[in-house]
PDB file of N, CA and C in Angstrom:
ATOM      1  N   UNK A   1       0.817  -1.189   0.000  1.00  0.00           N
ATOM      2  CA  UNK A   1       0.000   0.000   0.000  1.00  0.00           C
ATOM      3  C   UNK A   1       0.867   1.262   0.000  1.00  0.00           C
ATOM      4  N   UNK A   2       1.832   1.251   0.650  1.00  0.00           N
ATOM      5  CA  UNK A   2       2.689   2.407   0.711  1.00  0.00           C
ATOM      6  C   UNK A   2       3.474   2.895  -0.282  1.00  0.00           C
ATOM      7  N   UNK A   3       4.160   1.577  -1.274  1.00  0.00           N
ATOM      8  CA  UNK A   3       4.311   2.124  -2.604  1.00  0.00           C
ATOM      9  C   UNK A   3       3.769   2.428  -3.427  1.00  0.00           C
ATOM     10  N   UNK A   4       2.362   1.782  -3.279  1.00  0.00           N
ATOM     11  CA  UNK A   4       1.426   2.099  -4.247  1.00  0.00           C
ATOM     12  C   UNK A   4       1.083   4.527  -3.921  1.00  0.00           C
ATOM     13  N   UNK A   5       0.838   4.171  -2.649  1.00  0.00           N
ATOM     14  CA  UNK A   5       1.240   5.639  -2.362  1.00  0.00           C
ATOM     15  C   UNK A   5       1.973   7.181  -3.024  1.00  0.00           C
ATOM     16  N   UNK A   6       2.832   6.091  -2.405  1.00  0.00           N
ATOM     17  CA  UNK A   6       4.437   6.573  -3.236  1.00  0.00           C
ATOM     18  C   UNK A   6       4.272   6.936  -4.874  1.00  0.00           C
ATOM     19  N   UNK A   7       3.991   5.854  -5.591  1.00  0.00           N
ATOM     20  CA  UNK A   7       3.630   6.002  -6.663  1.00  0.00           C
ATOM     21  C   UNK A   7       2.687   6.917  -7.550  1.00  0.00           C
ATOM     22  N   UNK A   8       1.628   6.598  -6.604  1.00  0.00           N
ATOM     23  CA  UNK A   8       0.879   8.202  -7.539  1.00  0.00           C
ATOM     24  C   UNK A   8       1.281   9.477  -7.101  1.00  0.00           C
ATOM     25  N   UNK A   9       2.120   9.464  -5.729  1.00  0.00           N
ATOM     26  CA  UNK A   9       2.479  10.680  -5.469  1.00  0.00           C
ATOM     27  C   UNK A   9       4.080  11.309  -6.256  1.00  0.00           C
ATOM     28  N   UNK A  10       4.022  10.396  -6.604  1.00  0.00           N
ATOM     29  CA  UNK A  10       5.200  10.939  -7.633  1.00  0.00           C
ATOM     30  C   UNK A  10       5.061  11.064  -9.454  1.00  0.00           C
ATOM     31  N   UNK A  11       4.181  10.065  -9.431  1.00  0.00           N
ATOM     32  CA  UNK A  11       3.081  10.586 -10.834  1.00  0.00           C
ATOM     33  C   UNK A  11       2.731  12.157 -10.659  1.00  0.00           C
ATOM     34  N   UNK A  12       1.808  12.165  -9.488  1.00  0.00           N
ATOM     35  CA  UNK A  12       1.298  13.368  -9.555  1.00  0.00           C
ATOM     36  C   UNK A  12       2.436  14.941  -9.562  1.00  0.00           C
ATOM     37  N   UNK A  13       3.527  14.451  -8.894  1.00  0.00           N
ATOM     38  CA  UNK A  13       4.482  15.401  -8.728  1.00  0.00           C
ATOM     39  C   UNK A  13       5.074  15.423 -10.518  1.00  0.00           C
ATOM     40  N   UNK A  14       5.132  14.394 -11.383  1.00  0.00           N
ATOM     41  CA  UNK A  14       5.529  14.829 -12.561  1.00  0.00           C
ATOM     42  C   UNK A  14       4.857  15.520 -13.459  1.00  0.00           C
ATOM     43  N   UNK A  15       3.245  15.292 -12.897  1.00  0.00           N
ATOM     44  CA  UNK A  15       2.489  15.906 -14.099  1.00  0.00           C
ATOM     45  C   UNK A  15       2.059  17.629 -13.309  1.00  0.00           C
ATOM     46  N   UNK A  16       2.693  17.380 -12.533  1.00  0.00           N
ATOM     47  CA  UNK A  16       2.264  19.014 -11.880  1.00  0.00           C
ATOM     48  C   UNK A  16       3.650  20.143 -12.026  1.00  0.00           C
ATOM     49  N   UNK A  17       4.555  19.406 -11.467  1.00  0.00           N
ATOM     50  CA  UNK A  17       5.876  19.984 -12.290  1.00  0.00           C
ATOM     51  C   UNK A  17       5.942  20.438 -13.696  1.00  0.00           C
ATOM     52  N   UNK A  18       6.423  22.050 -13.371  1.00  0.00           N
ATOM     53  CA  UNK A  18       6.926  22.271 -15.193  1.00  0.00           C
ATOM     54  C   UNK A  18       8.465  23.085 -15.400  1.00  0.00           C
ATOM     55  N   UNK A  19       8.859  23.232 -16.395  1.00  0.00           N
ATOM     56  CA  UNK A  19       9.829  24.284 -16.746  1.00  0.00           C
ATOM     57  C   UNK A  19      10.038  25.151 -17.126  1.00  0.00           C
ATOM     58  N   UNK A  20      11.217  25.926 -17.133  1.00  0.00           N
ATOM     59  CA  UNK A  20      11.199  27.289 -17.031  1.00  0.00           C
ATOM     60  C   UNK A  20      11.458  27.094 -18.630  1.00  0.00           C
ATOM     61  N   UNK A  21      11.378  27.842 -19.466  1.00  0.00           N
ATOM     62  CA  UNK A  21      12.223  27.798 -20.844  1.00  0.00           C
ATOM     63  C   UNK A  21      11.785  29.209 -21.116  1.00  0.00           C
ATOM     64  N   UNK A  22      12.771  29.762 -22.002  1.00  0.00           N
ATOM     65  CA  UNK A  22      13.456  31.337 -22.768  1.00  0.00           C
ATOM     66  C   UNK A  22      12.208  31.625 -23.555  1.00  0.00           C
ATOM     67  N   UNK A  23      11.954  32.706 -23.680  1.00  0.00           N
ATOM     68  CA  UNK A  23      10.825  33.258 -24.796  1.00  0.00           C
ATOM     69  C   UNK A  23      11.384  32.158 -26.080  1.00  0.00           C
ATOM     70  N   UNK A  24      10.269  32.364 -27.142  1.00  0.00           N
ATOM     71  CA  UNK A  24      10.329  31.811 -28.503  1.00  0.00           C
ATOM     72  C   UNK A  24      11.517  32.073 -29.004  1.00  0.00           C
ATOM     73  N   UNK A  25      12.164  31.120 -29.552  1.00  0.00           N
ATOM     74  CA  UNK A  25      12.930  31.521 -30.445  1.00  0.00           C
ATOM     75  C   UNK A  25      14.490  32.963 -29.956  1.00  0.00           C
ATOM     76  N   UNK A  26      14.379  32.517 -28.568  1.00  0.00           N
ATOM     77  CA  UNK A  26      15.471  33.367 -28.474  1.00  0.00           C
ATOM     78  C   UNK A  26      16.086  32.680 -27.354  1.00  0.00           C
ATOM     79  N   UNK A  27      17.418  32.188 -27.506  1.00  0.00           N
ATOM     80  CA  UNK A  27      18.147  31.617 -26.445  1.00  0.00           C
ATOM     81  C   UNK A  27      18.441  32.610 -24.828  1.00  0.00           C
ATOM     82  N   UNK A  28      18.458  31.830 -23.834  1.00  0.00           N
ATOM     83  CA  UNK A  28      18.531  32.556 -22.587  1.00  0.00           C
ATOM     84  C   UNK A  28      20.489  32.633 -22.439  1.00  0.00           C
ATOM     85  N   UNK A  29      21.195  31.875 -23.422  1.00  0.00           N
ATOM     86  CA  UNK A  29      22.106  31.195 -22.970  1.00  0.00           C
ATOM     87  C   UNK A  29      22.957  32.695 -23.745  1.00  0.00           C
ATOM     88  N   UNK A  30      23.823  33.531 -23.583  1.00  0.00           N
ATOM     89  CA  UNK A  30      24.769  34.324 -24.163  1.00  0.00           C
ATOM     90  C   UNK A  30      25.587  33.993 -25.513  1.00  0.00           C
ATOM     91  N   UNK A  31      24.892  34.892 -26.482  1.00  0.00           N
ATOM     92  CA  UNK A  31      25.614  34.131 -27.305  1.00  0.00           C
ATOM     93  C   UNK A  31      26.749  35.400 -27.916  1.00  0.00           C
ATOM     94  N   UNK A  32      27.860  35.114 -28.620  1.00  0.00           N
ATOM     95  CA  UNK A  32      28.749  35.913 -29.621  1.00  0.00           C
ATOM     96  C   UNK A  32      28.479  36.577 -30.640  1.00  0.00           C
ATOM     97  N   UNK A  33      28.238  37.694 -30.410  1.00  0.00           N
ATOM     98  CA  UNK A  33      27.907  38.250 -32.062  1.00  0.00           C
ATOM     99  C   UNK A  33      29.527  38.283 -32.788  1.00  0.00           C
ATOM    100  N   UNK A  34      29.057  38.596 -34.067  1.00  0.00           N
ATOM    101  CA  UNK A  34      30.119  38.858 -35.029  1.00  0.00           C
ATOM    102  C   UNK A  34      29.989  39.981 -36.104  1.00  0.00           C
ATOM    103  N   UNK A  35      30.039  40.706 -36.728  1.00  0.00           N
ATOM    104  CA  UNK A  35      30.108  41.380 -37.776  1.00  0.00           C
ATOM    105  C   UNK A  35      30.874  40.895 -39.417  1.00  0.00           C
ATOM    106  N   UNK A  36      29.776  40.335 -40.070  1.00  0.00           N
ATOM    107  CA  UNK A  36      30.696  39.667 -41.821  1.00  0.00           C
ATOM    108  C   UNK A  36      30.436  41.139 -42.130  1.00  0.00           C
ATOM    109  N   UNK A  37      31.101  41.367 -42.868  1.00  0.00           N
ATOM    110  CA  UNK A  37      31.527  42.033 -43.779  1.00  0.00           C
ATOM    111  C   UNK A  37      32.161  41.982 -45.146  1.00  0.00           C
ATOM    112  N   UNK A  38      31.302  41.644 -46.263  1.00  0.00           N
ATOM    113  CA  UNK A  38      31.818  41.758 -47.963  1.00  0.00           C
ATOM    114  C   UNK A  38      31.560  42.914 -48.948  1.00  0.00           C
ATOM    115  N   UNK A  39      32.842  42.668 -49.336  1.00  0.00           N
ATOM    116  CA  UNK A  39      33.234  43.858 -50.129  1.00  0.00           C
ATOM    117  C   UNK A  39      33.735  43.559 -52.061  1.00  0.00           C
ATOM    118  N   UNK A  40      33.784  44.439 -52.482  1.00  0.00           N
ATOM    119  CA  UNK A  40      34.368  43.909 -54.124  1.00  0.00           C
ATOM    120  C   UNK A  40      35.731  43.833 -53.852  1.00  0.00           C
ATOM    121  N   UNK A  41      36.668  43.660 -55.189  1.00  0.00           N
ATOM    122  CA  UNK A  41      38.042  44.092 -54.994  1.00  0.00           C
ATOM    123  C   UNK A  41      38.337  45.098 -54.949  1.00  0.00           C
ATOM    124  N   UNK A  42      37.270  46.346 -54.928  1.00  0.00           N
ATOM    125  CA  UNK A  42      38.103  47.646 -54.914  1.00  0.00           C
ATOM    126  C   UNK A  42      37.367  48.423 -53.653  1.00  0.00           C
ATOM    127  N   UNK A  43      37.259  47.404 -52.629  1.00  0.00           N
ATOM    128  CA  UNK A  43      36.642  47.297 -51.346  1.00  0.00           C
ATOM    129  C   UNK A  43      35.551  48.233 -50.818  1.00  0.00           C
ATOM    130  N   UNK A  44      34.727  48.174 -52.271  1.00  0.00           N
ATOM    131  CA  UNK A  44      33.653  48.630 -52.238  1.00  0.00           C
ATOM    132  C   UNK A  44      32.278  47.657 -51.015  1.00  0.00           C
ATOM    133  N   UNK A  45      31.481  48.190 -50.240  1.00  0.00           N
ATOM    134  CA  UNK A  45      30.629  46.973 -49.532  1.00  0.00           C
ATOM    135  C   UNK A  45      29.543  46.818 -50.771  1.00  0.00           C
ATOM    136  N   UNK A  46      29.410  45.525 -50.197  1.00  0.00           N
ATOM    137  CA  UNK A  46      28.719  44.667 -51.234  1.00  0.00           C
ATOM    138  C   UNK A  46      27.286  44.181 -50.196  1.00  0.00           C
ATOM    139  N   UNK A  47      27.577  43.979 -48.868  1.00  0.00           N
ATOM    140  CA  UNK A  47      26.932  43.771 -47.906  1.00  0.00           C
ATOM    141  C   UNK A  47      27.507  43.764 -46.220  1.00  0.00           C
ATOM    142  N   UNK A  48      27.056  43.813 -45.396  1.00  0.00           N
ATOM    143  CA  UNK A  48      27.194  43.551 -44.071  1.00  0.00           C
ATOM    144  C   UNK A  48      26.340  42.749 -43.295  1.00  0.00           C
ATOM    145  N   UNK A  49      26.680  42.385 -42.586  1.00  0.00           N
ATOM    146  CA  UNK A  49      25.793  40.900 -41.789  1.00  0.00           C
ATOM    147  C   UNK A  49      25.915  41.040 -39.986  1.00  0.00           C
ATOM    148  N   UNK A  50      24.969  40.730 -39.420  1.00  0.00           N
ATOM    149  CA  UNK A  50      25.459  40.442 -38.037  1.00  0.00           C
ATOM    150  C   UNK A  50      24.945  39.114 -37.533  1.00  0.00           C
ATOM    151  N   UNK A  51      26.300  38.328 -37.302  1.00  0.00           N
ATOM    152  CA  UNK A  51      25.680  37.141 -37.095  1.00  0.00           C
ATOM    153  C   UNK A  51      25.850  36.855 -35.262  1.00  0.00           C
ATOM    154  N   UNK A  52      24.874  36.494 -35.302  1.00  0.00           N
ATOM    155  CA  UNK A  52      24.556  35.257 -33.860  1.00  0.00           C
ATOM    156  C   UNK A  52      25.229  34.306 -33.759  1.00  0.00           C
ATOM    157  N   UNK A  53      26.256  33.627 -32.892  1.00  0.00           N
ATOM    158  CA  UNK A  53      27.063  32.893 -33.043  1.00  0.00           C
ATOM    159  C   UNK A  53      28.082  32.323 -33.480  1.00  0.00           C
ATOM    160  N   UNK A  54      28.924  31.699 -33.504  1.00  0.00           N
ATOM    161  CA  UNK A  54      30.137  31.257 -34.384  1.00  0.00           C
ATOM    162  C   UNK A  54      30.088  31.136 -36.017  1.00  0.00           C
ATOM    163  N   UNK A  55      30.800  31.750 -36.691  1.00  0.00           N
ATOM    164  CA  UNK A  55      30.802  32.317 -37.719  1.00  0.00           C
ATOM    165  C   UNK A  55      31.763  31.032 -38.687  1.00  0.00           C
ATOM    166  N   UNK A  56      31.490  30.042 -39.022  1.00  0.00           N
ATOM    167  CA  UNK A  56      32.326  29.356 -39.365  1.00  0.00           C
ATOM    168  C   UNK A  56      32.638  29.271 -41.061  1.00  0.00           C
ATOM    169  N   UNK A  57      33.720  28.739 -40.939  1.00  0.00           N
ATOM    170  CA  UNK A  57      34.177  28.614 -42.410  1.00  0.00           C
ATOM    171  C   UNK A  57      33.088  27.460 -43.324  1.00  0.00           C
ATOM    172  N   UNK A  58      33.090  27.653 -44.708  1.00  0.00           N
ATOM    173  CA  UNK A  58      32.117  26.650 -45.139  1.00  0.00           C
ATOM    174  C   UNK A  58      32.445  26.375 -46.943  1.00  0.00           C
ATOM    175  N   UNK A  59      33.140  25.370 -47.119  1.00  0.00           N
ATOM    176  CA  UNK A  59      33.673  25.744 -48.665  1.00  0.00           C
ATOM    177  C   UNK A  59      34.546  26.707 -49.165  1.00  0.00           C
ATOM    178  N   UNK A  60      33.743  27.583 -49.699  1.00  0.00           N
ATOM    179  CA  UNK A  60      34.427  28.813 -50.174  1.00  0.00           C
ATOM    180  C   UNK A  60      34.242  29.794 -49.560  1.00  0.00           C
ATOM    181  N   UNK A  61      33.233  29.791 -48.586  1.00  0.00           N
ATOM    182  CA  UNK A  61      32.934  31.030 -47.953  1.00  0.00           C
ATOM    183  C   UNK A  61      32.351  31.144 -46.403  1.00  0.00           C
ATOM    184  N   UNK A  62      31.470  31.683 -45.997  1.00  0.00           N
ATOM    185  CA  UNK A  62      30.658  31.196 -44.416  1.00  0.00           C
ATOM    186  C   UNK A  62      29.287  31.086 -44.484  1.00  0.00           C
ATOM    187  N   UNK A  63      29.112  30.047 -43.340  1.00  0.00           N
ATOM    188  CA  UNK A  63      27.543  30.049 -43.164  1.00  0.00           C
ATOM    189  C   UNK A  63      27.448  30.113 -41.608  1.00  0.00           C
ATOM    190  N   UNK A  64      26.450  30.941 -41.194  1.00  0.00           N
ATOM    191  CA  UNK A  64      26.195  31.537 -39.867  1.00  0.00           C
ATOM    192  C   UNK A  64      24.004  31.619 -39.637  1.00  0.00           C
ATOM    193  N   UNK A  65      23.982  32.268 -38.692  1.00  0.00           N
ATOM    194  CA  UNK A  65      22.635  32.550 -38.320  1.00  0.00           C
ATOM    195  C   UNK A  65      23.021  34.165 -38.239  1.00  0.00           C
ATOM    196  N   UNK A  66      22.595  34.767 -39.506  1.00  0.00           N
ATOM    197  CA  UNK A  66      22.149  35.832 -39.609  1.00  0.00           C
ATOM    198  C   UNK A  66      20.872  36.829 -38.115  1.00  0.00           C
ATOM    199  N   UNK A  67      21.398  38.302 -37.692  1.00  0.00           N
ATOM    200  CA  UNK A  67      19.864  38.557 -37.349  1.00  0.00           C
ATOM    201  C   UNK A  67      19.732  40.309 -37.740  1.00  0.00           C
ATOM    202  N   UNK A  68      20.931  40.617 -38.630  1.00  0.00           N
ATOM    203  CA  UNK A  68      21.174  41.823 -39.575  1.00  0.00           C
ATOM    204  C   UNK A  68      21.636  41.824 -40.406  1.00  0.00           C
ATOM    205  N   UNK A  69      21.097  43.008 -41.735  1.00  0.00           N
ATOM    206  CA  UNK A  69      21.826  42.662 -42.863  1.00  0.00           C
ATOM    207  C   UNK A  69      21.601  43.880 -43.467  1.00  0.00           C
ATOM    208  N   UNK A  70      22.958  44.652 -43.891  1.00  0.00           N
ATOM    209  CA  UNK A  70      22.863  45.991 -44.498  1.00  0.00           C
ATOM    210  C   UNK A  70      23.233  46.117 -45.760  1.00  0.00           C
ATOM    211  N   UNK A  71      22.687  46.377 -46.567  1.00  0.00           N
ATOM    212  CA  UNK A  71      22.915  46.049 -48.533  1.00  0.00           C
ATOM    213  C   UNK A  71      23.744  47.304 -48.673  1.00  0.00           C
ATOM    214  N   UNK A  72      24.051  47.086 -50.199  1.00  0.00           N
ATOM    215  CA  UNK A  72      25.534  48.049 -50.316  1.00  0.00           C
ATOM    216  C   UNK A  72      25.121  49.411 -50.632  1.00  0.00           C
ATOM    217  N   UNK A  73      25.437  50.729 -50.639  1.00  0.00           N
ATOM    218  CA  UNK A  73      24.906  52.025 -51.230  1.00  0.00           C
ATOM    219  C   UNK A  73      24.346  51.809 -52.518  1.00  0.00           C
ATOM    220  N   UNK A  74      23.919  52.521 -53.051  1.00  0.00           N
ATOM    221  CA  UNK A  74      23.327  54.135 -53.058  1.00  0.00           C
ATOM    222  C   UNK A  74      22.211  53.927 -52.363  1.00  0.00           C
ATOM    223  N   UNK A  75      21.372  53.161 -52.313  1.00  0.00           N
ATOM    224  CA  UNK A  75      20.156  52.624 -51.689  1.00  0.00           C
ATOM    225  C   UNK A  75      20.292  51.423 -50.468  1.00  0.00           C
ATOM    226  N   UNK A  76      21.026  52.045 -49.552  1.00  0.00           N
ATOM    227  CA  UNK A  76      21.134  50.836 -48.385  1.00  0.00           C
ATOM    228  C   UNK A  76      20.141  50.741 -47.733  1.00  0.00           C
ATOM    229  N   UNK A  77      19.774  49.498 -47.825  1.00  0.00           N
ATOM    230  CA  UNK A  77      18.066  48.511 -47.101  1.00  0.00           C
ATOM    231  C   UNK A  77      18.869  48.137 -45.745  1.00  0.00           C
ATOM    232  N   UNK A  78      18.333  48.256 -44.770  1.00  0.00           N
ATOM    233  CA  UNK A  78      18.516  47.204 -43.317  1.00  0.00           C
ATOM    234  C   UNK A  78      17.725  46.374 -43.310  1.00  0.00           C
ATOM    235  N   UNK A  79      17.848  44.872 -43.235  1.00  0.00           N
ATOM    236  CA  UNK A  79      16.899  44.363 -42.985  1.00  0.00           C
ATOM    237  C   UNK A  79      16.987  43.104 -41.308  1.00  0.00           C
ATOM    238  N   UNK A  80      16.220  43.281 -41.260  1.00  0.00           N
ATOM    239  CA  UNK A  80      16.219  42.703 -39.576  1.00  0.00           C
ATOM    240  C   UNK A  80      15.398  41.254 -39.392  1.00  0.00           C
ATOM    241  N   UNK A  81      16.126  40.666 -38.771  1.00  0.00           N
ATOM    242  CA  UNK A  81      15.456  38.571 -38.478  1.00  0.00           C
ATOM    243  C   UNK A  81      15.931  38.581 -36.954  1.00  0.00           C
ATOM    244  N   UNK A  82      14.352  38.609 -36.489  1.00  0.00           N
ATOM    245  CA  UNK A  82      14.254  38.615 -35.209  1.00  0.00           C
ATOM    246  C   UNK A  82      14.582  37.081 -34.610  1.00  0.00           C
ATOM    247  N   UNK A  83      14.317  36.010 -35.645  1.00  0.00           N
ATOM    248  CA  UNK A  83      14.334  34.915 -35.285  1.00  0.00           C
ATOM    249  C   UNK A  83      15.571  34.167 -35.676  1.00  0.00           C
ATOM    250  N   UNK A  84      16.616  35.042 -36.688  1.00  0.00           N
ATOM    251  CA  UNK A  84      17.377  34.048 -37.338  1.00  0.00           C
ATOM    252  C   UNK A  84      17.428  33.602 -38.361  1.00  0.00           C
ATOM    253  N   UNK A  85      18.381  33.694 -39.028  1.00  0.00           N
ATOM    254  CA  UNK A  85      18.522  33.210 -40.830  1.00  0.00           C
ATOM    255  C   UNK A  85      19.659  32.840 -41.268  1.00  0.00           C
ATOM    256  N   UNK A  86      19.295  31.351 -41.330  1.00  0.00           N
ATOM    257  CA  UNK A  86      20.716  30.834 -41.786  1.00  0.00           C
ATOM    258  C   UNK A  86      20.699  31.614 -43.211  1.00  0.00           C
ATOM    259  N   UNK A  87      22.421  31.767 -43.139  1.00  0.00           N
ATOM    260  CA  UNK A  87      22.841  32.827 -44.607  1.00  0.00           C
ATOM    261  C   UNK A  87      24.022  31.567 -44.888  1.00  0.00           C
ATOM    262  N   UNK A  88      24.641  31.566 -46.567  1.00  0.00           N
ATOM    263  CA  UNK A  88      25.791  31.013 -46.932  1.00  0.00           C
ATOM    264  C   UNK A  88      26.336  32.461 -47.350  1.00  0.00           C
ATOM    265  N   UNK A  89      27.498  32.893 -47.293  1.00  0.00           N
ATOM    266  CA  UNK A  89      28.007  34.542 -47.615  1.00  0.00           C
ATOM    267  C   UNK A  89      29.418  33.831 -48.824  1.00  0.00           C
ATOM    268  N   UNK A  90      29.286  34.089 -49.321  1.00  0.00           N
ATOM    269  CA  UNK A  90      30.754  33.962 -50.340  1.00  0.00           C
ATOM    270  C   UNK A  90      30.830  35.618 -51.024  1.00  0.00           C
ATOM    271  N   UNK A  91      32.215  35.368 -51.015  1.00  0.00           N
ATOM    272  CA  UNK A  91      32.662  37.012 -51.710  1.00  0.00           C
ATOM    273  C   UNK A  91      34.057  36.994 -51.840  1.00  0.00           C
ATOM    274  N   UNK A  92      34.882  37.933 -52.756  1.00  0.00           N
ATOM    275  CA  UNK A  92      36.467  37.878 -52.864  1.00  0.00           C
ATOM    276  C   UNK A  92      36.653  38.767 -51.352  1.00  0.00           C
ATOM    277  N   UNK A  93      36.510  39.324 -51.075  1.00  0.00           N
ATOM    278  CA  UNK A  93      36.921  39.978 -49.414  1.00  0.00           C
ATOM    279  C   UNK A  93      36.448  39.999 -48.181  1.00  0.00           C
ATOM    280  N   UNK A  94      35.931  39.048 -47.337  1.00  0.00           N
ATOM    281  CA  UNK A  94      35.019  39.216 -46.106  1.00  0.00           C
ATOM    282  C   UNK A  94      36.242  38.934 -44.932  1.00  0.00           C
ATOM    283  N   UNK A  95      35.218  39.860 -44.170  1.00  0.00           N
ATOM    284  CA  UNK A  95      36.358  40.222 -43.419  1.00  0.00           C
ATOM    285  C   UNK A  95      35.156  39.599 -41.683  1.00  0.00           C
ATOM    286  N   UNK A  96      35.751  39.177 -40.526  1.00  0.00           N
ATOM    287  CA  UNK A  96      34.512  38.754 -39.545  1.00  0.00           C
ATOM    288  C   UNK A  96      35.362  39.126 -38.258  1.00  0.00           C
ATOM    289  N   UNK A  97      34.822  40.040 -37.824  1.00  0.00           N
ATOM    290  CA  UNK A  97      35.228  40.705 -36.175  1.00  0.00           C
ATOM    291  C   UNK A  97      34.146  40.614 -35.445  1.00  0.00           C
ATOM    292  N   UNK A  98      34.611  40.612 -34.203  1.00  0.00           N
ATOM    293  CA  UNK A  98      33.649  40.409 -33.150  1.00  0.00           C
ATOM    294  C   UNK A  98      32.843  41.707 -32.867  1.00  0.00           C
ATOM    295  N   UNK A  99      31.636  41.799 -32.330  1.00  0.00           N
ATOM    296  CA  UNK A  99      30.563  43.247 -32.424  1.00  0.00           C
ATOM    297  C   UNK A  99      29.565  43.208 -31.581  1.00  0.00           C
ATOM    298  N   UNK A 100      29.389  43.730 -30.789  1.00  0.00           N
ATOM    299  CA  UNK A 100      27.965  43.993 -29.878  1.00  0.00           C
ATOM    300  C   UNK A 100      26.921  43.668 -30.132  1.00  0.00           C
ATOM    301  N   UNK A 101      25.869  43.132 -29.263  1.00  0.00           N
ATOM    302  CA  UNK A 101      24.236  42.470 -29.840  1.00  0.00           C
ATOM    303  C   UNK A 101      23.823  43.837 -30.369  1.00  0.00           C
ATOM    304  N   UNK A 102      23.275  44.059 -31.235  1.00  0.00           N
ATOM    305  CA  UNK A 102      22.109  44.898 -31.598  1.00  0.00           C
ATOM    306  C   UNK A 102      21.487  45.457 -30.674  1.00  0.00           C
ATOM    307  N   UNK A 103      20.974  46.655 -30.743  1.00  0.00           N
ATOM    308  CA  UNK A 103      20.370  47.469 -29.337  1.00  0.00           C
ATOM    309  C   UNK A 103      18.385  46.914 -29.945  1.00  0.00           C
ATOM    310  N   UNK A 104      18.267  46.735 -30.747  1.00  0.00           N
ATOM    311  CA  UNK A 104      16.829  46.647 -31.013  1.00  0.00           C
ATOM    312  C   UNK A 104      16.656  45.332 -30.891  1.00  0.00           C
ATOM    313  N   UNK A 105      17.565  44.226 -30.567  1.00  0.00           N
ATOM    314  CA  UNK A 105      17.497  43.040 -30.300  1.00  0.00           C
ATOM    315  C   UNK A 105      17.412  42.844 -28.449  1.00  0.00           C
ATOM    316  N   UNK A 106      17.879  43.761 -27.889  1.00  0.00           N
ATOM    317  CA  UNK A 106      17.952  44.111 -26.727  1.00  0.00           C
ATOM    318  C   UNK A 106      16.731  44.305 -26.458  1.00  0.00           C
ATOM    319  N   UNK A 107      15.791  45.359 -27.235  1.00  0.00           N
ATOM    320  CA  UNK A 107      14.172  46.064 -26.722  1.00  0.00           C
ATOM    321  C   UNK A 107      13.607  44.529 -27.068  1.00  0.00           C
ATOM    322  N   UNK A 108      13.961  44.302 -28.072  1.00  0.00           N
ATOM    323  CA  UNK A 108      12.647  42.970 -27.978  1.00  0.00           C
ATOM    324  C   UNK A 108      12.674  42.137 -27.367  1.00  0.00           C
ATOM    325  N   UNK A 109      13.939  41.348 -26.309  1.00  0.00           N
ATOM    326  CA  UNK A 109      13.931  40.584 -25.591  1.00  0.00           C
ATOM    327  C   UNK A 109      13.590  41.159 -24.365  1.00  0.00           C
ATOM    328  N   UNK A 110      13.194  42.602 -24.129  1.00  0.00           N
ATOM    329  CA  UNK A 110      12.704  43.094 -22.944  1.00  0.00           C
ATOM    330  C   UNK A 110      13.947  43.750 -21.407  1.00  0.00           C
ATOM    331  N   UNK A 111      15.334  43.992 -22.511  1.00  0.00           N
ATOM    332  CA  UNK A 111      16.292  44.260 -21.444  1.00  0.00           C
ATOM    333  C   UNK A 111      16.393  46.343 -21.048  1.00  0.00           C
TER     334      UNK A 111
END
């Protein structure tokens, strides 16, 4: 009788128990930004990127999780991925330094 006890009282403790987990789609865990940066050969920008996480090599070029992206003049577009976008980047000049989270990535996670 006593395990039987035992038993639903620990059933009941699993189905009443829950967890904590991070808003949608946005890690609680700190992550590295980076700044890509491609250019022509006459180091004109071609684009800029801010990626979320480790920026790794990939073939000829990188693939990362995009969550900015600034197109080249006369008409520079920003465009913004609140959630993330895997990108493949190839170009004759990219250049990848480390860079601060985004301040509008900051308001939306509520800091």
């Amino acid at each position: 009788m006593k395990f039987l006890r035992l038993a639903i009282l620990a059933l009941v403790a699993i189905a009443i128990g829950g967890c904590v987990t991070a808003p949608l789609g946005r890690s609680s865990i700190r992550q590295p930004y980076y700044k890509v940066r491609v250019t022509d050969p006459q180091s004109y920008l071609v684009s800029e990127w801010i990626a979320e996480g480790q920026v790794p090599r990939h073939r000829d070029g990188y693939r990362f999780k995009a969550v900015e992206r600034v197109s080249a003049p006369p008409f520079s577009i920003r465009s913004k991925y609140p959630q993330g976008r895997t990108v493949y980047v190839v170009g004759p000049h990219i250049v990848v330094q480390p860079t601060g989270k985004p301040y509008w990535l900051y308001e939306l996670d509520g800091f």
